[in-house]
PDB file of N, CA and C in Angstrom:
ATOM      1  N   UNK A   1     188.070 -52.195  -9.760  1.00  0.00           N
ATOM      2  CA  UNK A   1     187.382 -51.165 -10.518  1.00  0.00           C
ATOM      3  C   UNK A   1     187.409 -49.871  -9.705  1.00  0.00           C
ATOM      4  N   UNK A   2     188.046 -48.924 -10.180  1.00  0.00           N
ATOM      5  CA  UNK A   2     188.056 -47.527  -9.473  1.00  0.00           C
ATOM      6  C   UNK A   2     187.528 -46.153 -10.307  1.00  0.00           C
ATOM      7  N   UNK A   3     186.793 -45.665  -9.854  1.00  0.00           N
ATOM      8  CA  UNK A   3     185.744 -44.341 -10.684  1.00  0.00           C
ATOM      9  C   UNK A   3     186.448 -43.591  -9.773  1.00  0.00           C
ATOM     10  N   UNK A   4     186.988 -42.206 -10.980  1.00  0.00           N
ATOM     11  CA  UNK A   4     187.129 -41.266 -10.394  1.00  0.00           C
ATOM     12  C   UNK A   4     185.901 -40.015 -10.760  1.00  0.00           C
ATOM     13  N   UNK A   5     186.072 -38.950  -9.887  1.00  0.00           N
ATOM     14  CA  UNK A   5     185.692 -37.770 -10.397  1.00  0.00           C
ATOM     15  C   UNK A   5     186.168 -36.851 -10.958  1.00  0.00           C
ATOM     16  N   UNK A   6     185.777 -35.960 -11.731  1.00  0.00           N
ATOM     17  CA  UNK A   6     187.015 -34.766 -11.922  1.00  0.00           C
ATOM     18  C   UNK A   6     185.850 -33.508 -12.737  1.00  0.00           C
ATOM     19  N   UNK A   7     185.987 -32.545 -11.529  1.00  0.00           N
ATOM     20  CA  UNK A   7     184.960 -31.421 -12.055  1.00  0.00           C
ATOM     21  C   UNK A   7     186.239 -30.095 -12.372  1.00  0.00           C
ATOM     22  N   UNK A   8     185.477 -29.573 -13.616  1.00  0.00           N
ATOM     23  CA  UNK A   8     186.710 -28.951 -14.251  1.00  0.00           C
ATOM     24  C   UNK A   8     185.611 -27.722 -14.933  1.00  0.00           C
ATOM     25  N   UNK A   9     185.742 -26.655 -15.167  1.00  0.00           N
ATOM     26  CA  UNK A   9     185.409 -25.339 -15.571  1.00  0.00           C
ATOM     27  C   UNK A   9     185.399 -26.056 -16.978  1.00  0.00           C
ATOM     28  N   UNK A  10     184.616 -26.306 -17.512  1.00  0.00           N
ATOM     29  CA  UNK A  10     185.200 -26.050 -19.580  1.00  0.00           C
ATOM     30  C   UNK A  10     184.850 -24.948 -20.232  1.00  0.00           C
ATOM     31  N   UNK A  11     183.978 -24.492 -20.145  1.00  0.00           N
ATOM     32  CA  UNK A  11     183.864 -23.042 -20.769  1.00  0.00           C
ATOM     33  C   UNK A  11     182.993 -22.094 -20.379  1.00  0.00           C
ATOM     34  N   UNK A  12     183.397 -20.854 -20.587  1.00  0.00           N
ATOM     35  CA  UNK A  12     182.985 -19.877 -20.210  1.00  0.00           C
ATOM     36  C   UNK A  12     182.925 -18.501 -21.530  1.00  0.00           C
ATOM     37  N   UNK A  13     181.560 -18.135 -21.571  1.00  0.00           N
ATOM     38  CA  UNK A  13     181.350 -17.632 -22.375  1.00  0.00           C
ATOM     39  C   UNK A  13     180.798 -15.771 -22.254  1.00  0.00           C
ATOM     40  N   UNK A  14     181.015 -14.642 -23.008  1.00  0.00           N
ATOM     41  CA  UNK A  14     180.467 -13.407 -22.538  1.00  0.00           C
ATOM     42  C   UNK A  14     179.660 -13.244 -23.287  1.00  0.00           C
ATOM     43  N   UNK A  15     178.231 -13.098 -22.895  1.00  0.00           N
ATOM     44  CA  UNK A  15     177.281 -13.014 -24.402  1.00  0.00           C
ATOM     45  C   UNK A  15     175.968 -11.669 -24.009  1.00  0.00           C
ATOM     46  N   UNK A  16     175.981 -11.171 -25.157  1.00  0.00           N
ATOM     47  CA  UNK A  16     175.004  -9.865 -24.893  1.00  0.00           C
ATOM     48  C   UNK A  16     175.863  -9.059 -24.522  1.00  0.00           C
ATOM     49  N   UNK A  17     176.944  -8.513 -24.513  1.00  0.00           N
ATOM     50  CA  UNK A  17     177.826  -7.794 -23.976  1.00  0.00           C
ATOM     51  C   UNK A  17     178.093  -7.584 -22.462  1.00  0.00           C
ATOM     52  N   UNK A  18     177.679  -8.112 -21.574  1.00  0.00           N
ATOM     53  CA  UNK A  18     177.760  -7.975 -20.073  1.00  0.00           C
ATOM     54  C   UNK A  18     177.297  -9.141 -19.342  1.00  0.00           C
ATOM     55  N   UNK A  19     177.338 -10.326 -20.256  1.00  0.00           N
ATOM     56  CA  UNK A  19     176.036 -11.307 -19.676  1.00  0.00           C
ATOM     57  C   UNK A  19     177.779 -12.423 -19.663  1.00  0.00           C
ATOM     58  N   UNK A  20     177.877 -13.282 -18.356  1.00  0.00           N
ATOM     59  CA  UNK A  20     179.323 -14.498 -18.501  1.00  0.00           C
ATOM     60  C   UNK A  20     178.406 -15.713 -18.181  1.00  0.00           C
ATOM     61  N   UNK A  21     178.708 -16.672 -19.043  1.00  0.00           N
ATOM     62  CA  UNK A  21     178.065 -17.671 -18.882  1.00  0.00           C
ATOM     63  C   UNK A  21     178.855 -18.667 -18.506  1.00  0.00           C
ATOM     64  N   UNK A  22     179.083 -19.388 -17.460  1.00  0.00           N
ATOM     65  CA  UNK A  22     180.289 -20.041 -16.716  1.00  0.00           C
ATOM     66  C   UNK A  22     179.303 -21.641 -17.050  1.00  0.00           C
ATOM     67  N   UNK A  23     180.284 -22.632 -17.979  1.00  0.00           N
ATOM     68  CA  UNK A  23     179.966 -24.395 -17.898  1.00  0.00           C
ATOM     69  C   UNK A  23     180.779 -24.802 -17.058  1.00  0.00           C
ATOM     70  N   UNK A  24     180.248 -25.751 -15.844  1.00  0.00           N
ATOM     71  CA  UNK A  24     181.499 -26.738 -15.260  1.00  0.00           C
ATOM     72  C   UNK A  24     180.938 -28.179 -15.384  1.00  0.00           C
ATOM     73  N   UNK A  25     181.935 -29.101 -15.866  1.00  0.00           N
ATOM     74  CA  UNK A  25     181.633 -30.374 -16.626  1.00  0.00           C
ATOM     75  C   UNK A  25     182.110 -31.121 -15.668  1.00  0.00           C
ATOM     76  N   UNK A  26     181.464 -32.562 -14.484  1.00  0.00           N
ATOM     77  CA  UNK A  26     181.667 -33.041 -14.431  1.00  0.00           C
ATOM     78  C   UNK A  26     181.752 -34.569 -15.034  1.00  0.00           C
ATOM     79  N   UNK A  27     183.315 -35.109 -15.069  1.00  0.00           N
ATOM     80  CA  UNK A  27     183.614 -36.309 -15.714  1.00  0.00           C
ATOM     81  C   UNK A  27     183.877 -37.140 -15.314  1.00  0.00           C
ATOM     82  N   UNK A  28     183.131 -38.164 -15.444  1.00  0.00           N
ATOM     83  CA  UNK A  28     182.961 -39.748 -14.404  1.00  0.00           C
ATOM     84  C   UNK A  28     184.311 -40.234 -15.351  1.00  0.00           C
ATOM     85  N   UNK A  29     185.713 -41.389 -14.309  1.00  0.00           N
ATOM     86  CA  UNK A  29     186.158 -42.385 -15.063  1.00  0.00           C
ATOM     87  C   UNK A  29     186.129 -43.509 -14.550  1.00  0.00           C
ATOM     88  N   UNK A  30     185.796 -44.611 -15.365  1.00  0.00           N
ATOM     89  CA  UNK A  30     186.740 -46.006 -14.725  1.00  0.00           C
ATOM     90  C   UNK A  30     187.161 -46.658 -15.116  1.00  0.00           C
ATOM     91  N   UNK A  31     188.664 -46.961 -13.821  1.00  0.00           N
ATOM     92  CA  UNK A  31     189.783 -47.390 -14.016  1.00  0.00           C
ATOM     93  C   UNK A  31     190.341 -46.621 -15.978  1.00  0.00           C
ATOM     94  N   UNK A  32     190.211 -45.374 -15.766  1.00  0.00           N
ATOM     95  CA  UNK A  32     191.094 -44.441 -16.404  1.00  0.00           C
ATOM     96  C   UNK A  32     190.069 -43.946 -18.009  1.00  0.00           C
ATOM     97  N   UNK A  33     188.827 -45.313 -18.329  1.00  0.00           N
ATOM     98  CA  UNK A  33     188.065 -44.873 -19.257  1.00  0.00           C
ATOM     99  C   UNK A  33     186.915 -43.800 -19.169  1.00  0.00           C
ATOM    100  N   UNK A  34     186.568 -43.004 -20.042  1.00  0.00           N
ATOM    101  CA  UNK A  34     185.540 -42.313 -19.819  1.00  0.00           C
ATOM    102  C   UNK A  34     184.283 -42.837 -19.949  1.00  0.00           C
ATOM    103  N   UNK A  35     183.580 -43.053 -18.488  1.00  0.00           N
ATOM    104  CA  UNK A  35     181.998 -43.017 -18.524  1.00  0.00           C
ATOM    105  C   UNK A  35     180.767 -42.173 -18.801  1.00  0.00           C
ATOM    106  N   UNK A  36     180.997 -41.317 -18.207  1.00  0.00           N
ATOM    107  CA  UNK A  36     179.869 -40.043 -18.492  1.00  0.00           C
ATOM    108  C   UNK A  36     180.599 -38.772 -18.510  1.00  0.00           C
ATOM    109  N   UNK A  37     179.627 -37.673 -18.539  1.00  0.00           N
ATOM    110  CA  UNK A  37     180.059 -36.174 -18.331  1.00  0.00           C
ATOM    111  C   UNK A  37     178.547 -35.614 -18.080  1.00  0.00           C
ATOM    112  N   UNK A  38     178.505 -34.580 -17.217  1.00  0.00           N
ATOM    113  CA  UNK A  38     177.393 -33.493 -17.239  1.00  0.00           C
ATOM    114  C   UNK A  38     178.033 -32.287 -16.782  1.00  0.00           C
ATOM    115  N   UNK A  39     176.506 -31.054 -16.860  1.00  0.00           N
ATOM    116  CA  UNK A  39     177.027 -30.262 -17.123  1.00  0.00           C
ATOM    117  C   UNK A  39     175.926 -29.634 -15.592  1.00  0.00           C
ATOM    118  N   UNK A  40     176.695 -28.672 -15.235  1.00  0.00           N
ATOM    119  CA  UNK A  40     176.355 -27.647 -14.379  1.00  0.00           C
ATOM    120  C   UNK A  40     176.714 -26.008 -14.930  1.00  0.00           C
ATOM    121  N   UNK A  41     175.140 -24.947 -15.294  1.00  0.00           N
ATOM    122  CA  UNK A  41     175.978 -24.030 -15.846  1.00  0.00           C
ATOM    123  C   UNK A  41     175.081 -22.930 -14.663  1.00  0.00           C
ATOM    124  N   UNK A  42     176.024 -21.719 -14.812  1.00  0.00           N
ATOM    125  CA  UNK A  42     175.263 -20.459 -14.099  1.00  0.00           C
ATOM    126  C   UNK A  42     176.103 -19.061 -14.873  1.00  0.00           C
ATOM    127  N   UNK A  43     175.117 -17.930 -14.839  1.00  0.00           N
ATOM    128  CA  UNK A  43     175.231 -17.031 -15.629  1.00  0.00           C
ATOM    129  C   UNK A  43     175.449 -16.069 -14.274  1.00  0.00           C
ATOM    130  N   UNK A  44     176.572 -14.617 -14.649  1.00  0.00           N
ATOM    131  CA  UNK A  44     176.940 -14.084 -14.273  1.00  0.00           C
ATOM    132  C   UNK A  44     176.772 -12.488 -14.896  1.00  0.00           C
ATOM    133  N   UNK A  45     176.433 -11.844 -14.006  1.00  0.00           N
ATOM    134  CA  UNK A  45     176.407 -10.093 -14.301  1.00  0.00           C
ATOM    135  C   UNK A  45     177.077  -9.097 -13.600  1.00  0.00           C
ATOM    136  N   UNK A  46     177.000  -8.009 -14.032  1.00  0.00           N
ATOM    137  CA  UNK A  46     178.185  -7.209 -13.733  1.00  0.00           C
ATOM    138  C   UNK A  46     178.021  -6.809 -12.035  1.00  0.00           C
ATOM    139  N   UNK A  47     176.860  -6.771 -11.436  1.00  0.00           N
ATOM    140  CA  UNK A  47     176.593  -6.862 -10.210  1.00  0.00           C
ATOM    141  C   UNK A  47     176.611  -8.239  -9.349  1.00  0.00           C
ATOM    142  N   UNK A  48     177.188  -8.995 -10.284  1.00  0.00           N
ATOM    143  CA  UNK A  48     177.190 -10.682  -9.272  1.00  0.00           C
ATOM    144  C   UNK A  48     178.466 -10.745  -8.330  1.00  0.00           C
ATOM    145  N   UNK A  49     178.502 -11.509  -6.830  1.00  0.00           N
ATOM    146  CA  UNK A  49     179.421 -11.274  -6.491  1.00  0.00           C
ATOM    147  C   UNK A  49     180.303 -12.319  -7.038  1.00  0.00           C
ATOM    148  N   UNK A  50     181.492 -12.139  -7.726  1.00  0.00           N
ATOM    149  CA  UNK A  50     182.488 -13.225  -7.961  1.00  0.00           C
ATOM    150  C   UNK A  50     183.753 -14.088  -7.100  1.00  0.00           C
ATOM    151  N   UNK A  51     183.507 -13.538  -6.128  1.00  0.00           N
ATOM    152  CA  UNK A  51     184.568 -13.782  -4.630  1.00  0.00           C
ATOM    153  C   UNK A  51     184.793 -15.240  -4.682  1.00  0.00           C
ATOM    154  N   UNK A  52     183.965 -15.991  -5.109  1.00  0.00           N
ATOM    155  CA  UNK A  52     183.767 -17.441  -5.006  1.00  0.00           C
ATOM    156  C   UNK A  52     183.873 -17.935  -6.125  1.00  0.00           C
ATOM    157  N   UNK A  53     184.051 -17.338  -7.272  1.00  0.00           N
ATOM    158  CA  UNK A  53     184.544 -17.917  -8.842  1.00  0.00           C
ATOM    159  C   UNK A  53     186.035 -18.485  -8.891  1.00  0.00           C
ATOM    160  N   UNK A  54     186.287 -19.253  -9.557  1.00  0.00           N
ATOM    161  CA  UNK A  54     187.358 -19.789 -10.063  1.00  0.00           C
ATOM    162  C   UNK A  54     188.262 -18.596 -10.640  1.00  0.00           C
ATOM    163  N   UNK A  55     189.415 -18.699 -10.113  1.00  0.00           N
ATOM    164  CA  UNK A  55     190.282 -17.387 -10.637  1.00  0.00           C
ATOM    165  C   UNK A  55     190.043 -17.235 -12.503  1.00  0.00           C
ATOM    166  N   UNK A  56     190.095 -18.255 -12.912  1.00  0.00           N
ATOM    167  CA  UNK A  56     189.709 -18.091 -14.798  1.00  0.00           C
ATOM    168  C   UNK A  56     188.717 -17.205 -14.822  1.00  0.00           C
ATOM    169  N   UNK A  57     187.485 -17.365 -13.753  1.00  0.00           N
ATOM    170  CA  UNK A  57     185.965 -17.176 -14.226  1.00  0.00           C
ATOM    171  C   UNK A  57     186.452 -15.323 -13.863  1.00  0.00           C
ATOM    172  N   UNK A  58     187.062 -15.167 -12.891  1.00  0.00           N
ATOM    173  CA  UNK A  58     187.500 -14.164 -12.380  1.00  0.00           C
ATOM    174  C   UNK A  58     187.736 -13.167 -12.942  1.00  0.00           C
ATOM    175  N   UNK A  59     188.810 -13.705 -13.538  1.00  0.00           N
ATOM    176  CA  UNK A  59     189.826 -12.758 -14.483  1.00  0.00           C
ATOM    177  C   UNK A  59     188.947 -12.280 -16.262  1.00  0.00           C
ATOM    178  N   UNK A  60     188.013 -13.799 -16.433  1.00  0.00           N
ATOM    179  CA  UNK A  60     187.438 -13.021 -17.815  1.00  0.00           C
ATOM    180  C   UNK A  60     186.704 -11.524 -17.447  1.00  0.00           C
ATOM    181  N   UNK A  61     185.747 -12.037 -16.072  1.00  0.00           N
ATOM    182  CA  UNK A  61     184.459 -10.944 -15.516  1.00  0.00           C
ATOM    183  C   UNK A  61     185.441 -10.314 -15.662  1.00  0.00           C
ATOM    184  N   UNK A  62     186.754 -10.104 -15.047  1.00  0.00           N
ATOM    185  CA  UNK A  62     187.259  -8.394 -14.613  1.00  0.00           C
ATOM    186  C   UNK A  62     187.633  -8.141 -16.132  1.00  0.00           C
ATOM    187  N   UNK A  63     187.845  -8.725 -17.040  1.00  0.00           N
ATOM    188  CA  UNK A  63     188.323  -8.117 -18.164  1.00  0.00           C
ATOM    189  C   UNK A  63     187.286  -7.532 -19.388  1.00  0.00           C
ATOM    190  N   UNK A  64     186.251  -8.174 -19.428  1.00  0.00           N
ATOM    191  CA  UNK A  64     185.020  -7.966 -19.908  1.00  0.00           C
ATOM    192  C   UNK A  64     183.995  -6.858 -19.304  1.00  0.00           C
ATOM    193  N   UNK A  65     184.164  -7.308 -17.807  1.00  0.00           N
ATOM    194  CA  UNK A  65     183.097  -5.892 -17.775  1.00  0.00           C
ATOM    195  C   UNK A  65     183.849  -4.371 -17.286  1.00  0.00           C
ATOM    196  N   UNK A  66     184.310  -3.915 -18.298  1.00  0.00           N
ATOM    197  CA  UNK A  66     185.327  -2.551 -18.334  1.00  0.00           C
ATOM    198  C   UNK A  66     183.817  -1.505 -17.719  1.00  0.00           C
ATOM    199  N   UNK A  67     184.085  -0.278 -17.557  1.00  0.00           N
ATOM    200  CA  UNK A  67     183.284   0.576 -17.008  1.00  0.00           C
ATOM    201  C   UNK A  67     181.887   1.128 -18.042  1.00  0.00           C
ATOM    202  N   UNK A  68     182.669   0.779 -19.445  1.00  0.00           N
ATOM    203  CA  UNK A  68     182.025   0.890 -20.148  1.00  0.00           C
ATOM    204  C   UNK A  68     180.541   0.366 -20.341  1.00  0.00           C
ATOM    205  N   UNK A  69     180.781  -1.008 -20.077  1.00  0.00           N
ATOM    206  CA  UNK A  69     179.893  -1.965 -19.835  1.00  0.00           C
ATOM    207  C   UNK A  69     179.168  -2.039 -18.556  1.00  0.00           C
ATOM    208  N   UNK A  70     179.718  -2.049 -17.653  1.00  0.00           N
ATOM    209  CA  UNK A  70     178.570  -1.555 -16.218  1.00  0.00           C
ATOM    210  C   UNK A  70     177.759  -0.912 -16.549  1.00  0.00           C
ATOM    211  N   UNK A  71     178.249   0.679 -17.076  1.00  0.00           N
ATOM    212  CA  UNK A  71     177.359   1.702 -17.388  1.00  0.00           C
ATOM    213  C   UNK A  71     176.439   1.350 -18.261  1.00  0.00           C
ATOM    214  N   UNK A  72     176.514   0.536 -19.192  1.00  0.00           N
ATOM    215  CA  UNK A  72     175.451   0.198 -20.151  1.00  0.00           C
ATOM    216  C   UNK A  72     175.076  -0.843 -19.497  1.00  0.00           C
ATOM    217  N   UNK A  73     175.040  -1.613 -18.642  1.00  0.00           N
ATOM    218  CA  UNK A  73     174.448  -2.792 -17.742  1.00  0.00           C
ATOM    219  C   UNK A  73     173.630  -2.137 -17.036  1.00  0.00           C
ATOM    220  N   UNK A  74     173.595  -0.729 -16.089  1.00  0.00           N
ATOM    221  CA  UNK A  74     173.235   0.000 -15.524  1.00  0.00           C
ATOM    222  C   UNK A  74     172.227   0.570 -15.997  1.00  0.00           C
ATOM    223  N   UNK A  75     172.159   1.213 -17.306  1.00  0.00           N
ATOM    224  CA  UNK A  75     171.336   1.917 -17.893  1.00  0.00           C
ATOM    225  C   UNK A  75     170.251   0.932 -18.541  1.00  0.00           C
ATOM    226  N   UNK A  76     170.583  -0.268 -19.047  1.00  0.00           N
ATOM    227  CA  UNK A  76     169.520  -1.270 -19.021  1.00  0.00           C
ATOM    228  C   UNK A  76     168.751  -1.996 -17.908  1.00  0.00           C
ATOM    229  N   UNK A  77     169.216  -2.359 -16.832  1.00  0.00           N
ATOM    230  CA  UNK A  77     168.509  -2.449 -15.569  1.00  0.00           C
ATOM    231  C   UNK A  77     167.241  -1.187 -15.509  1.00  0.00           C
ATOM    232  N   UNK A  78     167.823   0.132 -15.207  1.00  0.00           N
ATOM    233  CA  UNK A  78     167.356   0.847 -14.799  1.00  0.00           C
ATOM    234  C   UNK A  78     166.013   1.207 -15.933  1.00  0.00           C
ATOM    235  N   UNK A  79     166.012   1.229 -17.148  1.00  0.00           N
ATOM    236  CA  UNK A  79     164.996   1.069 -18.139  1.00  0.00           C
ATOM    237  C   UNK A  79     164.206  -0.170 -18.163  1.00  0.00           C
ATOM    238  N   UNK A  80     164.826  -1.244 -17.324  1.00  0.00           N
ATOM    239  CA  UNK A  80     163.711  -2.622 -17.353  1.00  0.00           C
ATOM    240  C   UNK A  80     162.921  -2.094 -16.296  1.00  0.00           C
ATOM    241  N   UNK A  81     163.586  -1.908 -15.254  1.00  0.00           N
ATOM    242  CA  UNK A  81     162.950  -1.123 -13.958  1.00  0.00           C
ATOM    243  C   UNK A  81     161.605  -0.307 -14.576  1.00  0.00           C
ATOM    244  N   UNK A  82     161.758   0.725 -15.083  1.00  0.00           N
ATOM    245  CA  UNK A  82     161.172   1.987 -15.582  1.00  0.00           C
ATOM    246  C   UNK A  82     159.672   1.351 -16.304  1.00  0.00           C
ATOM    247  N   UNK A  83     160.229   0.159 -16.743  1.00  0.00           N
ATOM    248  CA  UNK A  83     158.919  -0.490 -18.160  1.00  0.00           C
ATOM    249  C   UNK A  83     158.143  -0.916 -17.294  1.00  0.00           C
ATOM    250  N   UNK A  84     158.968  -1.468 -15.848  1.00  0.00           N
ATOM    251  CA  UNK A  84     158.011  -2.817 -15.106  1.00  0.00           C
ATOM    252  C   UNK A  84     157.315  -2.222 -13.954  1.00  0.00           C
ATOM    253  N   UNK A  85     157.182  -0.247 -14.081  1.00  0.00           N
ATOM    254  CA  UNK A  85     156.595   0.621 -13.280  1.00  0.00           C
ATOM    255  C   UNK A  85     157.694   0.606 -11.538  1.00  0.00           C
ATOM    256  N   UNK A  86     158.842   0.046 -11.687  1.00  0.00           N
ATOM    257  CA  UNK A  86     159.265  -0.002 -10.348  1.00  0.00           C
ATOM    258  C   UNK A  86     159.918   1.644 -10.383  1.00  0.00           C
ATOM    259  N   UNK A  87     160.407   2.216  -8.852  1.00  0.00           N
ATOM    260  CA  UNK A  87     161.141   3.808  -9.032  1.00  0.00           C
ATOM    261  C   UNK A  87     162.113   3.240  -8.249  1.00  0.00           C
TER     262      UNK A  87
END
């Protein structure tokens, strides 16, 4: 009887316009059938560092958050800031 592992990115999503929502699914087998799966997820913003993302996770962030979107990432920070009395 041999279980493998196999952790694999499955999806990754851009939601709210600046917001990446990265799933990585690990999938239990044995001897080649599928036993389980779970999920590990973490959310990403235009100020997150990505150095350590999976080149996929990489390439969506750089394509999604155009300058356009910083700036409006920026300007919403800075108005949550403003509500929550911080300068």
């Amino acid at each position: 009887m041999a279980l493998t592992e196999k952790i694999e990115i499955d999806r990754i999503e851009v939601v709210g316009g600046w917001t990446i929502q990265v799933r990585q699914a690990t999938i239990i087998e044995r001897d080649g059938e599928f036993v389980s799966r779970t999920f590990h997820r973490w959310v990403l913003t235009p100020d997150s560092d990505i150095s350590d993302q999976e080149q996929k996770v990489q390439d969506i962030c750089n394509a999604a958050w155009t300058k356009d979107v910083i700036d409006a990432y920026e300007k919403f920070k800075a108005e949550q800031a403003n509500k929550l009395g911080a300068k």
